[in-house]
ModelCIF file with pLDDT and N, C-alpha, C, O atoms, coordinates in Angstrom:
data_MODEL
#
_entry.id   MODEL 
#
_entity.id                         1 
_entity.type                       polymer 
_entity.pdbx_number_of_molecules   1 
#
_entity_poly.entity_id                      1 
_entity_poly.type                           'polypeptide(L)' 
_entity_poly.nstd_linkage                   no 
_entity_poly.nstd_monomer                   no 
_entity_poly.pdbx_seq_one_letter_code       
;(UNK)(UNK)(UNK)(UNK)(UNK)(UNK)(UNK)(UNK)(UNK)(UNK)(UNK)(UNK)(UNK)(UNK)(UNK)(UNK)
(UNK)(UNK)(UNK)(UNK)(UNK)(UNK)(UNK)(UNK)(UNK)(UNK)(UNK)(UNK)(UNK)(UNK)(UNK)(UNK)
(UNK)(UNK)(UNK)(UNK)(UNK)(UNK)(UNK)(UNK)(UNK)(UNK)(UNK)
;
_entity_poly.pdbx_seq_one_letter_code_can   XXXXXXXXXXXXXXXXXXXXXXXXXXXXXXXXXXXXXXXXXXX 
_entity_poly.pdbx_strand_id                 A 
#
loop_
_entity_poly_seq.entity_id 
_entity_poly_seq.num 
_entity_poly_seq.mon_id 
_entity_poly_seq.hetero 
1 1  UNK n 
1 2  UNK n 
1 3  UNK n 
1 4  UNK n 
1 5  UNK n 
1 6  UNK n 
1 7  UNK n 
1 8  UNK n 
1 9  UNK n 
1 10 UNK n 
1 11 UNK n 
1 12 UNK n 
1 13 UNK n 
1 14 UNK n 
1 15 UNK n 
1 16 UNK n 
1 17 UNK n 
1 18 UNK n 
1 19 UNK n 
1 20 UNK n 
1 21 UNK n 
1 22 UNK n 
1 23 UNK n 
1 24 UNK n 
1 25 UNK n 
1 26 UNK n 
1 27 UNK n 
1 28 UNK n 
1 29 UNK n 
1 30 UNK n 
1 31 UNK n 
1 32 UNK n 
1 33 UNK n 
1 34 UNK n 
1 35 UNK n 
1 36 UNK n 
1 37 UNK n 
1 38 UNK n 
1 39 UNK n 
1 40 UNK n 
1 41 UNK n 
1 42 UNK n 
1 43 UNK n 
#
_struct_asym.id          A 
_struct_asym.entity_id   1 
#
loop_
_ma_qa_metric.id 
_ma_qa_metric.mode 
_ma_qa_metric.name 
_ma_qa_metric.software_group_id 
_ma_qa_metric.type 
1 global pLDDT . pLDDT 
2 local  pLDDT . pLDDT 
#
_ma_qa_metric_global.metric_id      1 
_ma_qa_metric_global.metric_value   95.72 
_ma_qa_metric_global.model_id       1 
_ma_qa_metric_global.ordinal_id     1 
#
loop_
_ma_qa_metric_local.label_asym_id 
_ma_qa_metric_local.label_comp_id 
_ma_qa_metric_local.label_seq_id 
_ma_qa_metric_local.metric_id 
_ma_qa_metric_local.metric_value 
_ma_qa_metric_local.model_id 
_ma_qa_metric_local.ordinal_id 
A UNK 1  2 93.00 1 1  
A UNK 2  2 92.00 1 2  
A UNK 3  2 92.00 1 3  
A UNK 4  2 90.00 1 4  
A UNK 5  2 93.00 1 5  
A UNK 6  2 96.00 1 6  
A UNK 7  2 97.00 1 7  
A UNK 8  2 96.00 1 8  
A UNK 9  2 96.00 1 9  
A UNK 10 2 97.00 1 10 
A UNK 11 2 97.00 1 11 
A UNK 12 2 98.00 1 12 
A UNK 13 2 98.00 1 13 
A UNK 14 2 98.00 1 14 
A UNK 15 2 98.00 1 15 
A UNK 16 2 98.00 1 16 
A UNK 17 2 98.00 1 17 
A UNK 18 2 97.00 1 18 
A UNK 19 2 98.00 1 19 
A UNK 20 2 98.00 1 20 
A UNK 21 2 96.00 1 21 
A UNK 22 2 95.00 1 22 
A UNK 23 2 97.00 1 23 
A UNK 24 2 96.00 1 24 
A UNK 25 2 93.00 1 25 
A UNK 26 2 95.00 1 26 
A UNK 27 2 97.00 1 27 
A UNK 28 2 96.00 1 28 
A UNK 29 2 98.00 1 29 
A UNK 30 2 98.00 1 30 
A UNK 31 2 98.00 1 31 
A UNK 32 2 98.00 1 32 
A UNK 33 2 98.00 1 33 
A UNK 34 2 96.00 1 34 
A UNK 35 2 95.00 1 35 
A UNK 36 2 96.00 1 36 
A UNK 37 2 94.00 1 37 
A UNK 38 2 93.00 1 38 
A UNK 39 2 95.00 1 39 
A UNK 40 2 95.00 1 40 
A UNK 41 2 92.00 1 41 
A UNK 42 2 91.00 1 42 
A UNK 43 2 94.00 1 43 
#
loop_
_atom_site.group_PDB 
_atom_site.id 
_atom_site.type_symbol 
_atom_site.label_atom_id 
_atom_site.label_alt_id 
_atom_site.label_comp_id 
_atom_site.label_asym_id 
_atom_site.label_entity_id 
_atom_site.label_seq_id 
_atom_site.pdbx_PDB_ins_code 
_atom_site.Cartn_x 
_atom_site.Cartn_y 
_atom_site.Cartn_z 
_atom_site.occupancy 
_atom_site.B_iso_or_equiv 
_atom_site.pdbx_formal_charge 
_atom_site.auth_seq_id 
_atom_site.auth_comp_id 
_atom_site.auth_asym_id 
_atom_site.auth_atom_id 
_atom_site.pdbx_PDB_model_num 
ATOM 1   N N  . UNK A 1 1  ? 0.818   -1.215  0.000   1.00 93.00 ? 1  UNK A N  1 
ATOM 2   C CA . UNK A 1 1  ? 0.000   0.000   0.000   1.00 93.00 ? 1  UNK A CA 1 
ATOM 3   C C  . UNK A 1 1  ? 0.850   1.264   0.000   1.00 93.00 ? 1  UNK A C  1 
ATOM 4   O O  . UNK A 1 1  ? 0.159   2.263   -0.197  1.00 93.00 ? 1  UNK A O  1 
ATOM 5   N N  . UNK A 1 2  ? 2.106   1.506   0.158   1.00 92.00 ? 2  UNK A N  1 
ATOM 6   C CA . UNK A 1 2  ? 2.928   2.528   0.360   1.00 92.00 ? 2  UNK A CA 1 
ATOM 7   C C  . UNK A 1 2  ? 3.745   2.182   -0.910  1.00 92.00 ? 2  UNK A C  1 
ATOM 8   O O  . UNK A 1 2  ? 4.921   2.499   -0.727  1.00 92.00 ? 2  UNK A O  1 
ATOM 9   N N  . UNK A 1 3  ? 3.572   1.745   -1.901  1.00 92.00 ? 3  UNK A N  1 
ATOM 10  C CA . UNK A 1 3  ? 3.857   1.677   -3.300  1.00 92.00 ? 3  UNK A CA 1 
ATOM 11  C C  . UNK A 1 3  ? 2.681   2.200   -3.688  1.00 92.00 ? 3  UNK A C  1 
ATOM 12  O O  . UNK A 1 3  ? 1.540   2.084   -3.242  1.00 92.00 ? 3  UNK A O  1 
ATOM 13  N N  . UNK A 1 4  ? 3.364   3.082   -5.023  1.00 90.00 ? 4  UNK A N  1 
ATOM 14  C CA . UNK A 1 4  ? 2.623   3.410   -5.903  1.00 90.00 ? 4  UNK A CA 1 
ATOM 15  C C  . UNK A 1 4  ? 2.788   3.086   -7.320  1.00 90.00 ? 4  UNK A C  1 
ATOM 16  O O  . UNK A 1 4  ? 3.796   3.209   -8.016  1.00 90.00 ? 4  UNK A O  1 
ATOM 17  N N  . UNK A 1 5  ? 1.144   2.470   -7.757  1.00 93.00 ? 5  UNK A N  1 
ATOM 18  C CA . UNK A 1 5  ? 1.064   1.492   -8.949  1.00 93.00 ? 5  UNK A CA 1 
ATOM 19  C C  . UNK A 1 5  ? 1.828   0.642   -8.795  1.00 93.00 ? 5  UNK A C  1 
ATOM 20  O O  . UNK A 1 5  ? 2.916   0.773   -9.354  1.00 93.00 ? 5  UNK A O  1 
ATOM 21  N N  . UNK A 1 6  ? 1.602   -0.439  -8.066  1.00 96.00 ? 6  UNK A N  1 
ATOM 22  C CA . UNK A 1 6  ? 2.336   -1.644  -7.843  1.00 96.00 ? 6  UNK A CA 1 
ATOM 23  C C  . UNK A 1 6  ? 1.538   -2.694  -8.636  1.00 96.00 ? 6  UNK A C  1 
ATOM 24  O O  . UNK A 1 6  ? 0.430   -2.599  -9.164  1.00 96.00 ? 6  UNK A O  1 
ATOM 25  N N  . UNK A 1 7  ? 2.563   -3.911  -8.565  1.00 97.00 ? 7  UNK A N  1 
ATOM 26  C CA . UNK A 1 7  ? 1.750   -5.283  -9.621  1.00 97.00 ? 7  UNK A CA 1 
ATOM 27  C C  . UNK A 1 7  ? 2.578   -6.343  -9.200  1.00 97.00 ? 7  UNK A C  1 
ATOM 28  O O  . UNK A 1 7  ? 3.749   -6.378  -8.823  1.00 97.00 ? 7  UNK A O  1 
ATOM 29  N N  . UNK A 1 8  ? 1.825   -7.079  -9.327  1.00 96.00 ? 8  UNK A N  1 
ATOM 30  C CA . UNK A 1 8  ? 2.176   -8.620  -8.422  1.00 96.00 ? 8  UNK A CA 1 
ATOM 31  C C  . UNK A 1 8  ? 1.896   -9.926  -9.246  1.00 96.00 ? 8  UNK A C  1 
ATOM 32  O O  . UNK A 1 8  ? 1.030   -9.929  -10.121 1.00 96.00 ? 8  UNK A O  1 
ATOM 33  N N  . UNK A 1 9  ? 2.655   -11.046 -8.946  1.00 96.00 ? 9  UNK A N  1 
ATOM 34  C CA . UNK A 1 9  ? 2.595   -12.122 -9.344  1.00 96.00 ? 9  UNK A CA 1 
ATOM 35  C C  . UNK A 1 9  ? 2.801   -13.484 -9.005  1.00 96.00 ? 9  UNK A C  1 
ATOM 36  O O  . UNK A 1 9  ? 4.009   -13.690 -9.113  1.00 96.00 ? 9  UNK A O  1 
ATOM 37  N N  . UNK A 1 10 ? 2.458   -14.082 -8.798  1.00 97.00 ? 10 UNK A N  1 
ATOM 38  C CA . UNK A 1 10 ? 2.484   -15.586 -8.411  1.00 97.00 ? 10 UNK A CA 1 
ATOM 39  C C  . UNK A 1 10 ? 1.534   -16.387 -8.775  1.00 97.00 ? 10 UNK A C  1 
ATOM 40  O O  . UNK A 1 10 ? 0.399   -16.117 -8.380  1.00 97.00 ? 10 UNK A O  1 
ATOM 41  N N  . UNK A 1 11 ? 1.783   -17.800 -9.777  1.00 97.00 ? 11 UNK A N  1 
ATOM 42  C CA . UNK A 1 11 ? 0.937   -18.632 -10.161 1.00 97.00 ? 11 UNK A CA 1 
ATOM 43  C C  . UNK A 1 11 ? -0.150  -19.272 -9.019  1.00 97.00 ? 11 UNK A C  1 
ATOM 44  O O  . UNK A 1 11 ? -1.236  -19.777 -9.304  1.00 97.00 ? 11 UNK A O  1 
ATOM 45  N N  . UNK A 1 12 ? 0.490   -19.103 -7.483  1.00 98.00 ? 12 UNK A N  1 
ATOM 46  C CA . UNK A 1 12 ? -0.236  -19.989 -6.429  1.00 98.00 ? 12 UNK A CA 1 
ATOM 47  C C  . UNK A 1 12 ? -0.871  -19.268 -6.204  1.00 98.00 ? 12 UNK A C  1 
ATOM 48  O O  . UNK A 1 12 ? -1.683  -19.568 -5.329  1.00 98.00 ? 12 UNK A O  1 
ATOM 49  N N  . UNK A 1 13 ? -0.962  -17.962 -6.750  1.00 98.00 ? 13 UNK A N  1 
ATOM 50  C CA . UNK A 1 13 ? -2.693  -16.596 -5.970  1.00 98.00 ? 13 UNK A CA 1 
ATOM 51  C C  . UNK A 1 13 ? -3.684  -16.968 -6.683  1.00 98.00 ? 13 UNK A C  1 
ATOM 52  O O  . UNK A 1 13 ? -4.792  -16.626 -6.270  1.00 98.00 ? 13 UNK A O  1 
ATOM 53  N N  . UNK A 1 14 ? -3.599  -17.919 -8.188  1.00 98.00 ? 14 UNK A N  1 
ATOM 54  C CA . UNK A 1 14 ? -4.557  -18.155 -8.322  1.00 98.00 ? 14 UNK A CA 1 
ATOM 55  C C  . UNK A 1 14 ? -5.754  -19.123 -7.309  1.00 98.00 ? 14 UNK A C  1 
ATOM 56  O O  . UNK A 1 14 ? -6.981  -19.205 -7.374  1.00 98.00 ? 14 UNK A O  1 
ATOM 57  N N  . UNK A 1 15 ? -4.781  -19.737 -6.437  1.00 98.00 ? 15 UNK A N  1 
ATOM 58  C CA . UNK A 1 15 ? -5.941  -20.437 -5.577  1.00 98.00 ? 15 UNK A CA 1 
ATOM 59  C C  . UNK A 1 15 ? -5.476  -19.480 -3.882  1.00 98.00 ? 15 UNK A C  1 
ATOM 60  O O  . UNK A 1 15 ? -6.006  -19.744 -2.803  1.00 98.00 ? 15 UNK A O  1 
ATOM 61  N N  . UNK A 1 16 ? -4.672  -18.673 -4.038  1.00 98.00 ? 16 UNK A N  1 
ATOM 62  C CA . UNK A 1 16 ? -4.617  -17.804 -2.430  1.00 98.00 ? 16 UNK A CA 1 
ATOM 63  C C  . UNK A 1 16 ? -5.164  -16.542 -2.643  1.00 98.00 ? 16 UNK A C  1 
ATOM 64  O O  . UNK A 1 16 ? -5.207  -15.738 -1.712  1.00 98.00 ? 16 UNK A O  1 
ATOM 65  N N  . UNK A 1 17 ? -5.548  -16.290 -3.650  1.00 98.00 ? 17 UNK A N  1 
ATOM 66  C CA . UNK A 1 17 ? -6.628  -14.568 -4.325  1.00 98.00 ? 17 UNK A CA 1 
ATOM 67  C C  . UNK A 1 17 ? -7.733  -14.515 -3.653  1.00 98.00 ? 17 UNK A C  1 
ATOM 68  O O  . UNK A 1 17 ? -8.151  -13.396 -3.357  1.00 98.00 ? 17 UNK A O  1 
ATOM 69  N N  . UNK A 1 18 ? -8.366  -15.513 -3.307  1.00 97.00 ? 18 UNK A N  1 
ATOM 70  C CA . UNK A 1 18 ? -9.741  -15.457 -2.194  1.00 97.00 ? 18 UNK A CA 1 
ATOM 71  C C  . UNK A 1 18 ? -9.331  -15.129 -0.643  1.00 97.00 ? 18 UNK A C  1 
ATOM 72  O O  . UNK A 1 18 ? -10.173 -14.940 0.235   1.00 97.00 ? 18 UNK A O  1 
ATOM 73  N N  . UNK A 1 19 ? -7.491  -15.076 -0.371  1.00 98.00 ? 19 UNK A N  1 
ATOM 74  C CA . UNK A 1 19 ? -7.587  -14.915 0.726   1.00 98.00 ? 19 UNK A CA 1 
ATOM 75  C C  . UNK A 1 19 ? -6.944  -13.248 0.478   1.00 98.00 ? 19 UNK A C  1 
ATOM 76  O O  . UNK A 1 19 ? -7.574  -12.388 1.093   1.00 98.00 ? 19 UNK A O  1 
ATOM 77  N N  . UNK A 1 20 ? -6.174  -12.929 -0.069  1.00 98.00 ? 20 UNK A N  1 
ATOM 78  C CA . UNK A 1 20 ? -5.318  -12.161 -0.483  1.00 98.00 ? 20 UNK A CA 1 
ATOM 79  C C  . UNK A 1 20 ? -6.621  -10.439 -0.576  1.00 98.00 ? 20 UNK A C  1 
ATOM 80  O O  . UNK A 1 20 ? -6.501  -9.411  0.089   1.00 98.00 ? 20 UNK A O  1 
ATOM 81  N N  . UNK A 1 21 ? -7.606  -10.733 -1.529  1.00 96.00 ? 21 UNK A N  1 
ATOM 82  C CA . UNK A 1 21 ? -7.789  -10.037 -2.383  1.00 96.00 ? 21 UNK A CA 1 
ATOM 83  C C  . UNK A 1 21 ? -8.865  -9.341  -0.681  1.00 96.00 ? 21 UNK A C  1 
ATOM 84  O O  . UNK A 1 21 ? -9.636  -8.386  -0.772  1.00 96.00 ? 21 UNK A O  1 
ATOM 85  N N  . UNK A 1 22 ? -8.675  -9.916  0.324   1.00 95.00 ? 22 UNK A N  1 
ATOM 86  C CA . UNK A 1 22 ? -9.599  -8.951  1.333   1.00 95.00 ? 22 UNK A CA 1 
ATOM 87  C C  . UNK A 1 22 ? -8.940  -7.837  2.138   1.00 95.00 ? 22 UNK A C  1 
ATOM 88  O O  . UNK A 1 22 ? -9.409  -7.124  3.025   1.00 95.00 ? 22 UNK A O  1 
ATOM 89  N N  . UNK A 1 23 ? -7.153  -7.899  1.335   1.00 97.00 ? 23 UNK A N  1 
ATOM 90  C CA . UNK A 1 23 ? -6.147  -7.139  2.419   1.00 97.00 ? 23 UNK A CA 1 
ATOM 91  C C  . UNK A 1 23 ? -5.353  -6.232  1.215   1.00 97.00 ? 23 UNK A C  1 
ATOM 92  O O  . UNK A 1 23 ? -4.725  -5.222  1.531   1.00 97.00 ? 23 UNK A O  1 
ATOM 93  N N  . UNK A 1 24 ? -5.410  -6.522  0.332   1.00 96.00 ? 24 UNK A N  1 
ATOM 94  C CA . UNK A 1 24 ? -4.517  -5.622  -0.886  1.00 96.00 ? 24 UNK A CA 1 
ATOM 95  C C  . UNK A 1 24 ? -6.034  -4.575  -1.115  1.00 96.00 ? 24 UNK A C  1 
ATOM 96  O O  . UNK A 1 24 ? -7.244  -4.773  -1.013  1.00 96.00 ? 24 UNK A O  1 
ATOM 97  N N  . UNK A 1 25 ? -5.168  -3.426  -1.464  1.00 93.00 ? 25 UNK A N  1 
ATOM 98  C CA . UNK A 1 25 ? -5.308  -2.039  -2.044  1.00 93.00 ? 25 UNK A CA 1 
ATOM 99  C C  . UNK A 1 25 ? -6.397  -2.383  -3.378  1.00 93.00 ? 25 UNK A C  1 
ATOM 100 O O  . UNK A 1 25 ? -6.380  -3.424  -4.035  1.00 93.00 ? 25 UNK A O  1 
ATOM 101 N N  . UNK A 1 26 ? -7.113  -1.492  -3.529  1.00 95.00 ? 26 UNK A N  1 
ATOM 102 C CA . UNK A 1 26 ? -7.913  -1.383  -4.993  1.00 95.00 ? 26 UNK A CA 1 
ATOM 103 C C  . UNK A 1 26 ? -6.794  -1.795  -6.264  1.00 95.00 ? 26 UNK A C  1 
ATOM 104 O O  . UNK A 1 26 ? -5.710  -1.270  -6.517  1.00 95.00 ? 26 UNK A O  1 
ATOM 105 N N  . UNK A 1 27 ? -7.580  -3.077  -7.035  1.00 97.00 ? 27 UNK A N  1 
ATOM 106 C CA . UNK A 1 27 ? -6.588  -3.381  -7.949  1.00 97.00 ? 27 UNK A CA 1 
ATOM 107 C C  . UNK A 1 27 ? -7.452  -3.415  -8.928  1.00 97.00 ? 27 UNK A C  1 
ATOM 108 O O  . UNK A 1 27 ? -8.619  -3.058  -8.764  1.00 97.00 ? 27 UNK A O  1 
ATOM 109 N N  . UNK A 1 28 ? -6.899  -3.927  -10.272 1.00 96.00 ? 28 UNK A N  1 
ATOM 110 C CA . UNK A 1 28 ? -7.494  -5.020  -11.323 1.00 96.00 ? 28 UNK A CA 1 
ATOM 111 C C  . UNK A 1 28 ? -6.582  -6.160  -11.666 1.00 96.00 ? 28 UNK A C  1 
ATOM 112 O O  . UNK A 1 28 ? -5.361  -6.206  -11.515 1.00 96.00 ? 28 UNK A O  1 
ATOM 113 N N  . UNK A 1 29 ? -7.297  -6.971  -12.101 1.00 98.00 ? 29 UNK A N  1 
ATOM 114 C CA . UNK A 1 29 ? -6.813  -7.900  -12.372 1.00 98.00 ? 29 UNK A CA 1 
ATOM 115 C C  . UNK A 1 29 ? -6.373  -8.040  -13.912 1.00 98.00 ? 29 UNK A C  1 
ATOM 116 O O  . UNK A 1 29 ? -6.922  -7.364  -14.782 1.00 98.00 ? 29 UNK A O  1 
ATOM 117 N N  . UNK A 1 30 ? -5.496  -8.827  -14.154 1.00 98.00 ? 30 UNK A N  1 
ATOM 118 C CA . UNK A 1 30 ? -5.207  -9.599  -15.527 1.00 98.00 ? 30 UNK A CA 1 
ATOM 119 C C  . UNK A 1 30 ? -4.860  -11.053 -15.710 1.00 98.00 ? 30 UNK A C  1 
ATOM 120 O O  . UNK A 1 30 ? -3.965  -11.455 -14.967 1.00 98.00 ? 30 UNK A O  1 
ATOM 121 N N  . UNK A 1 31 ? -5.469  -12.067 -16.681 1.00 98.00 ? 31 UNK A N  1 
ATOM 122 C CA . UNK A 1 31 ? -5.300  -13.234 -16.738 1.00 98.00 ? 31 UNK A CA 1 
ATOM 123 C C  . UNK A 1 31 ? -4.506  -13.880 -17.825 1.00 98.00 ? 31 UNK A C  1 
ATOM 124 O O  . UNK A 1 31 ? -4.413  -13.346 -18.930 1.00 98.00 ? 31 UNK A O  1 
ATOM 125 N N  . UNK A 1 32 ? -3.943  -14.994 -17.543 1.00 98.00 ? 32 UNK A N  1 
ATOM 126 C CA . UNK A 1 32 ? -3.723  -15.095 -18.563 1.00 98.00 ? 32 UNK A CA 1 
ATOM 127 C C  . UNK A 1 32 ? -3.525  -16.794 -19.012 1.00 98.00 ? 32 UNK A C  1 
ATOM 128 O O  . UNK A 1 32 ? -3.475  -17.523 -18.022 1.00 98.00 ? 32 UNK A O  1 
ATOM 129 N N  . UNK A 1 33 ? -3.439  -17.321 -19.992 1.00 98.00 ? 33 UNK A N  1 
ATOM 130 C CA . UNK A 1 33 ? -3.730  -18.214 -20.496 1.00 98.00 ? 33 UNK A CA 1 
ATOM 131 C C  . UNK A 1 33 ? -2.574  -18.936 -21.702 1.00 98.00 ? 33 UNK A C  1 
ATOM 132 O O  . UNK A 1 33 ? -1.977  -18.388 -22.629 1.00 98.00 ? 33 UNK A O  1 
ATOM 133 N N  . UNK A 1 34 ? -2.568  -20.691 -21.132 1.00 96.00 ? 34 UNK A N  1 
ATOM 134 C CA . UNK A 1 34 ? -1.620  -20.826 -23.063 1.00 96.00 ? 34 UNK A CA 1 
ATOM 135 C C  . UNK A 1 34 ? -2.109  -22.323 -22.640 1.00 96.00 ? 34 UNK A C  1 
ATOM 136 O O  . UNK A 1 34 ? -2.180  -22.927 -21.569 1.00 96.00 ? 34 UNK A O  1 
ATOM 137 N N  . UNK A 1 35 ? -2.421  -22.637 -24.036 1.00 95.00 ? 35 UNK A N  1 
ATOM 138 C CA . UNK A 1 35 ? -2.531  -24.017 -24.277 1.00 95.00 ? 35 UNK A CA 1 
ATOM 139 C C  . UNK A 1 35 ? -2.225  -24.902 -23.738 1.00 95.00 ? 35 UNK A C  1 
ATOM 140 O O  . UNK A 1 35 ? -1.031  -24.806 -23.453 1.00 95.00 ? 35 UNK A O  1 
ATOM 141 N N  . UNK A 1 36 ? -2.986  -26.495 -23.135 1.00 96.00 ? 36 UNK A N  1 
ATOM 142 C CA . UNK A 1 36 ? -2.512  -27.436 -22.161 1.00 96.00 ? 36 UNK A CA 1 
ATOM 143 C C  . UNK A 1 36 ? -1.536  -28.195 -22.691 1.00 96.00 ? 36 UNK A C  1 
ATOM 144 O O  . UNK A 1 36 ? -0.928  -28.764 -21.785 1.00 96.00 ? 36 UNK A O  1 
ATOM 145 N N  . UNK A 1 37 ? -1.087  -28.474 -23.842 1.00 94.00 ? 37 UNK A N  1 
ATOM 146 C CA . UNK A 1 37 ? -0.329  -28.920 -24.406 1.00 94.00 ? 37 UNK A CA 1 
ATOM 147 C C  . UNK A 1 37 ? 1.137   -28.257 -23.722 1.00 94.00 ? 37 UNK A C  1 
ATOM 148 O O  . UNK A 1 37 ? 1.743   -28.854 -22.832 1.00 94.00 ? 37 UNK A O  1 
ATOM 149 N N  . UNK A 1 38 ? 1.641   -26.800 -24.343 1.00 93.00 ? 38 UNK A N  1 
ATOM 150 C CA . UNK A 1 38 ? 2.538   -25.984 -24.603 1.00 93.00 ? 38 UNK A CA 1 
ATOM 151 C C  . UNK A 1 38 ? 2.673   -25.837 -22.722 1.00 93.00 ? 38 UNK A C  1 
ATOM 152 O O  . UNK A 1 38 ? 3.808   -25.700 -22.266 1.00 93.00 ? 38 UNK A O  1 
ATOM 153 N N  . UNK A 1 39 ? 1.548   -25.874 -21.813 1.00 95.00 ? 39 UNK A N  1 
ATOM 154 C CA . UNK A 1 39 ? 1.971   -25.847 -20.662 1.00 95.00 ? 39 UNK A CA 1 
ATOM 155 C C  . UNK A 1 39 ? 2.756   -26.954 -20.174 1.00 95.00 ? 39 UNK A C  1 
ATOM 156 O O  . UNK A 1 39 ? 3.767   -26.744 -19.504 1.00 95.00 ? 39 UNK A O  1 
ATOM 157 N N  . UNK A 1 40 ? 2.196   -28.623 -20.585 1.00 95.00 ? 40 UNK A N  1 
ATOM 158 C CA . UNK A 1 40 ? 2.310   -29.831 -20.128 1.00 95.00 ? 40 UNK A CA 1 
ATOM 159 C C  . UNK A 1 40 ? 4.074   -29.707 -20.290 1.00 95.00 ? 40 UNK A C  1 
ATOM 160 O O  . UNK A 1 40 ? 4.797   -29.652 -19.295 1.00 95.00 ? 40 UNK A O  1 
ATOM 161 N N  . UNK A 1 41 ? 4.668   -29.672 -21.859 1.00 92.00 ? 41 UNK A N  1 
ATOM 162 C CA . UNK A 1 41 ? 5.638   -29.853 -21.951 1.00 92.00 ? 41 UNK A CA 1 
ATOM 163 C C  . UNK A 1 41 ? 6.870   -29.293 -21.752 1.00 92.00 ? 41 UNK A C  1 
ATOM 164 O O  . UNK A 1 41 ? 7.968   -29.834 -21.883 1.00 92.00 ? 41 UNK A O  1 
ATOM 165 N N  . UNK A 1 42 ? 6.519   -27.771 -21.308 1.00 91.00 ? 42 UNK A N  1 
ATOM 166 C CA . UNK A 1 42 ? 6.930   -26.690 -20.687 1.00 91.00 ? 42 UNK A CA 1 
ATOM 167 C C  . UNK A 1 42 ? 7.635   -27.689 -18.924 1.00 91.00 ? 42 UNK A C  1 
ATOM 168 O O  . UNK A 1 42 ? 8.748   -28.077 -18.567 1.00 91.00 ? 42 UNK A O  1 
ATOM 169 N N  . UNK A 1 43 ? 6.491   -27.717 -18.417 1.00 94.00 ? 43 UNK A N  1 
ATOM 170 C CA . UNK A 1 43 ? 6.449   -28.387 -17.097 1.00 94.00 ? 43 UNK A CA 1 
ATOM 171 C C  . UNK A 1 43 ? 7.287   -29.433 -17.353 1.00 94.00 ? 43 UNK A C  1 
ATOM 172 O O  . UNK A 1 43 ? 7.527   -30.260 -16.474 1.00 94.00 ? 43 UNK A O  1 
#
């Protein structure tokens, strides 16, 4: 909160954002997405 225009990231907020999102500052969000394939073999 003592940043200004800050932005954040971590793949695991997608399932800790329900806890997160009741203590962070007015945001928006952005998502994002790639094929299960191109992820699988990535991984």
């Amino acid at each position: 909160s003592n940043i200004t225009n800050w932005a954040l990231k971590d793949p695991r907020m997608v399932f800790t954002y329900p806890i997160w999102c009741n203590y962070l500052d007015q945001h928006i969000i952005i998502g994002t997405i790639r094929e299960p394939l191109g992820v699988a073999n990535s991984l």
